[in-house]
Protein backbone atom coordinates (compact mmCIF):
# COMPACT_ATOMS: atom_id res chain seq x y z
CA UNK A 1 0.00 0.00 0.00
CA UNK A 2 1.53 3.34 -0.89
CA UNK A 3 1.45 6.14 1.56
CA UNK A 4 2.21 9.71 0.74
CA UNK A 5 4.52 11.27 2.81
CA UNK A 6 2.84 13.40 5.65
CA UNK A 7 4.12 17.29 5.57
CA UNK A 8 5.79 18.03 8.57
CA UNK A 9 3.26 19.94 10.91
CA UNK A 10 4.34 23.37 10.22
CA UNK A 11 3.52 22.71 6.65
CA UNK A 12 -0.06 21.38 7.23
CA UNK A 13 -1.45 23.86 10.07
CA UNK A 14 0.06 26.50 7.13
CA UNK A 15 -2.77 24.80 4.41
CA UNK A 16 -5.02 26.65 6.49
CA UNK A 17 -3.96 29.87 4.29
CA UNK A 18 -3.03 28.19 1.46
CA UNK A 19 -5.49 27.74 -2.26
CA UNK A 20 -7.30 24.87 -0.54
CA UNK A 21 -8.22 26.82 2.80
CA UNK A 22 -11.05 28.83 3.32
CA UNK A 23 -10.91 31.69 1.81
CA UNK A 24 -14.08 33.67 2.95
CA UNK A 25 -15.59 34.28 6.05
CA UNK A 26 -14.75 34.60 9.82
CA UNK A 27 -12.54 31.50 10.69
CA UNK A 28 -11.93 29.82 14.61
CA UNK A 29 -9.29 27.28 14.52
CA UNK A 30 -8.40 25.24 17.47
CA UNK A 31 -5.72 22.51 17.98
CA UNK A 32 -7.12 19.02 18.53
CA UNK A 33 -5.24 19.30 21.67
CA UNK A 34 -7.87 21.24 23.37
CA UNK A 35 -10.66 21.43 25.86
CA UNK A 36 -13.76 23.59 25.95
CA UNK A 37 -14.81 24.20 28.90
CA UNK A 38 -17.22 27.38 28.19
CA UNK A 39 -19.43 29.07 25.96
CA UNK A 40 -17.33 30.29 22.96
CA UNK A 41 -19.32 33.24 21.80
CA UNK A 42 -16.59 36.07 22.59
CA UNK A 43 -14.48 34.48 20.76
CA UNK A 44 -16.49 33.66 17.49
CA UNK A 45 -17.44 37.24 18.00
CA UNK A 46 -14.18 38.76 17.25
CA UNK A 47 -13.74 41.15 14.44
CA UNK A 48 -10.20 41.89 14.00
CA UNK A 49 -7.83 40.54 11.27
CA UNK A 50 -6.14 37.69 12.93
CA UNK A 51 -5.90 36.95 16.47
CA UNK A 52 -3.62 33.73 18.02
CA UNK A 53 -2.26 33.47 21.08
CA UNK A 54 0.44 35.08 23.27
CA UNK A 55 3.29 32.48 24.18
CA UNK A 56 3.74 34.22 27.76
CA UNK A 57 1.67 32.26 29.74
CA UNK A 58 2.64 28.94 28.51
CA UNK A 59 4.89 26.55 30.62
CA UNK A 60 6.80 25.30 27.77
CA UNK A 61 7.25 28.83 26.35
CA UNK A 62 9.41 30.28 28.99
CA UNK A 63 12.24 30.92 26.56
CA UNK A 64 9.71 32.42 23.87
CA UNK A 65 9.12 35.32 25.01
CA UNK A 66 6.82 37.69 22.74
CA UNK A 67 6.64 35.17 21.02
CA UNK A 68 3.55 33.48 19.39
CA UNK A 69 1.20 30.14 19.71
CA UNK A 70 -0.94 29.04 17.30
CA UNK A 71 -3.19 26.53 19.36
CA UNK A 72 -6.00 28.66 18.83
CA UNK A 73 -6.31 31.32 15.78
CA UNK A 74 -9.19 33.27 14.32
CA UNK A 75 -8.97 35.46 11.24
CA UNK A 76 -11.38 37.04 8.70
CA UNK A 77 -10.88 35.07 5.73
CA UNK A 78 -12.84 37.03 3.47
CA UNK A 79 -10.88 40.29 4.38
CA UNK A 80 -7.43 38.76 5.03
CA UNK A 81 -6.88 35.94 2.69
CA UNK A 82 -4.09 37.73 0.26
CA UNK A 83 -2.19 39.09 3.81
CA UNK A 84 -2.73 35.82 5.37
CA UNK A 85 -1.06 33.64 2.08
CA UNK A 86 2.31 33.84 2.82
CA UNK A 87 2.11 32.04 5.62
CA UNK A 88 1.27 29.29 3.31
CA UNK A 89 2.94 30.60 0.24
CA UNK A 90 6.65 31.14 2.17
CA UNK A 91 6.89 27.52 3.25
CA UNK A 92 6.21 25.37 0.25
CA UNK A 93 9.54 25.72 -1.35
CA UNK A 94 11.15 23.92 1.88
CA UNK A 95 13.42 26.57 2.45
CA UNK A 96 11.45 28.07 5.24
CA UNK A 97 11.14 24.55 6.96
CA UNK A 98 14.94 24.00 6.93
CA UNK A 99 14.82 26.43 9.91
CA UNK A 100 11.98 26.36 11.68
CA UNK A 101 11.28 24.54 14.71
CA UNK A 102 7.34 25.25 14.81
CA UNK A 103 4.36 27.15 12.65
CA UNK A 104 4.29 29.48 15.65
CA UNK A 105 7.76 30.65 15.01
CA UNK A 106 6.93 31.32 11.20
CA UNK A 107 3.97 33.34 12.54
CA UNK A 108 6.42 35.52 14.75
CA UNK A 109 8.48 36.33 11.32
CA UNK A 110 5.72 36.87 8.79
CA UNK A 111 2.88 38.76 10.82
CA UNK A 112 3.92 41.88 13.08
CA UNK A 113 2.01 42.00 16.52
CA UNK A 114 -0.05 44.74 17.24
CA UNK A 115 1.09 45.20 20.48
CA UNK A 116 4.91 46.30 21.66
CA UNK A 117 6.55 43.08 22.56
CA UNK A 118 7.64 43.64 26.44
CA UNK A 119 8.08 40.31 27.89
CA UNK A 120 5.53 40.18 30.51
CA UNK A 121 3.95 43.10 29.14
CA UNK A 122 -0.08 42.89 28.76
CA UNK A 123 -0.66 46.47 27.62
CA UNK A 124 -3.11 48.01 25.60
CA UNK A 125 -2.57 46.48 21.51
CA UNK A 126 -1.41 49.03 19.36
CA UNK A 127 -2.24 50.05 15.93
CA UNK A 128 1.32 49.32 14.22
CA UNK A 129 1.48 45.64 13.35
CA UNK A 130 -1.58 42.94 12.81
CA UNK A 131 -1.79 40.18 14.77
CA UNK A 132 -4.10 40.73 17.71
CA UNK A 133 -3.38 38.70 21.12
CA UNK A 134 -6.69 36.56 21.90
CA UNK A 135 -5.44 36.62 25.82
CA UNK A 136 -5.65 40.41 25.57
CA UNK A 137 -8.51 40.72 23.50
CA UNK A 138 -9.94 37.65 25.72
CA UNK A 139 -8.63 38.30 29.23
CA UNK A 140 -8.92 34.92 31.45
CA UNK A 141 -11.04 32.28 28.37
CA UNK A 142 -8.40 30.79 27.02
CA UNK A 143 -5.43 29.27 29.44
CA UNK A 144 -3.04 26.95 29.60
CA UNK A 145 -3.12 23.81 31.42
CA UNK A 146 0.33 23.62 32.85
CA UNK A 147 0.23 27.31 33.66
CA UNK A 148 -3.19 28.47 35.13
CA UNK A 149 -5.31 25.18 36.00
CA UNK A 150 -3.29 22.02 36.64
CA UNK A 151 -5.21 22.22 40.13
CA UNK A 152 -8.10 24.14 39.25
CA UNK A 153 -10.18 25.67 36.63
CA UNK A 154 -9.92 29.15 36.59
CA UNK A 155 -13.45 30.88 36.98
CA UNK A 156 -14.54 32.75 33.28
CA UNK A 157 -11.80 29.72 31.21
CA UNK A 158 -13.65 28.75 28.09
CA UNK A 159 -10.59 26.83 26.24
CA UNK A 160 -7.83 25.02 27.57
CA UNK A 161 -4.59 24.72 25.87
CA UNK A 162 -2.54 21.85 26.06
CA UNK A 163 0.46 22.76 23.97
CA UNK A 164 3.49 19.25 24.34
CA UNK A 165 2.60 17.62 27.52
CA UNK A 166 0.81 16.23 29.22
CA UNK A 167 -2.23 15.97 26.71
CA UNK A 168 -5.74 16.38 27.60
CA UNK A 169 -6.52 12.06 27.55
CA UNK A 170 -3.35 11.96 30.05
CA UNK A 171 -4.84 14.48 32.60
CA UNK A 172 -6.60 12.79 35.12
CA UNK A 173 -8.16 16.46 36.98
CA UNK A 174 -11.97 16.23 38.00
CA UNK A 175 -12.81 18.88 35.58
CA UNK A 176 -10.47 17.83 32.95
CA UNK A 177 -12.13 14.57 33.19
CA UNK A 178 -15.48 15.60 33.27
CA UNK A 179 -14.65 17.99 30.08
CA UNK A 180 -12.74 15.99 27.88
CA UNK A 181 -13.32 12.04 28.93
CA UNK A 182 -17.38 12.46 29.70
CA UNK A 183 -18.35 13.69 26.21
């Protein structure tokens, strides 16, 4: 049985902006590696170009600071699609991928924040660059596990990152449980 190759991951979350992805209307992507735990209406309410996540409050971004994750993104397809295609467009010669660790870090290089990156920082986004932060657009829905709830849910949390490890069938939390096991 022949098996294509699979694209390295960096290369598959980017077919989100490439020809094939959507290219109109508001779009809310969120890594398989991920737990609702709330209503989700603020965030399928935002109206801003492109929003992803801040890599501050993530355990396993300590080094990354200002820097980006991409667990969760939303975007405007309709409005963004042509800024949005290089981050498709820039990594299908391979080039790109020789030196990339992650899609987040490709992210970090193609699309300008909005806000001043101050390690730490959560002030006010600016109007200079273009990618929005959803934890400062969103301040307390979407967390981390290792960082804000390994012992408790966080009152107002509607998503739960679980970026490396553990992963959301390894945590055995009463909520986490209840949330991703008793679906």
């Amino acid at each position: 049985v022949f098996r294509a190759p699979r694209p390295p991951p960096a290369v598959a979350k980017a077919a989100l902006f490439g020809p094939n992805g959507t290219r109109s209307g508001r779009v809310v992507y969120l890594d398989l590696d991920t737990i609702i735990v709330g209503p989700l209406d603020d965030i399928f309410g935002y109206d801003g170009p492109f929003a992803t996540l801040s890599a501050d409050d993530f355990a396993c971004e300590k080094d990354n600071a200002c820097g980006f994750n991409s667990s969760v993104m939303v975007w405007d397809a309709t409005a963004c699609a042509s800024r949005l295609a290089p981050l498709y467009d820039g990594l299908t010669d391979g080039l790109a991928m020789q030196h990339l660790l992650r899609f987040d870090h490709w992210i970090e290089m193609a699309l300008p924040p909005r806000r001043p990156c101050e390690p730490g920082s959560r002030d006010s986004p600016g109007k200079a660059g273009y990618v929005d932060v959803l934890q400062d657009v969103f301040p307390g829905q979407i967390v981390e596990f290792k960082h804000s709830c390994a012992d408790r849910l966080p009152e107002g949390a509607r998503i739960v990152c679980f970026p490396r490890s553990p992963k959301p069938h390894e945590v055995t939390s009463d909520w986490a449980t209840r949330c991703w096991h008793d679906l």
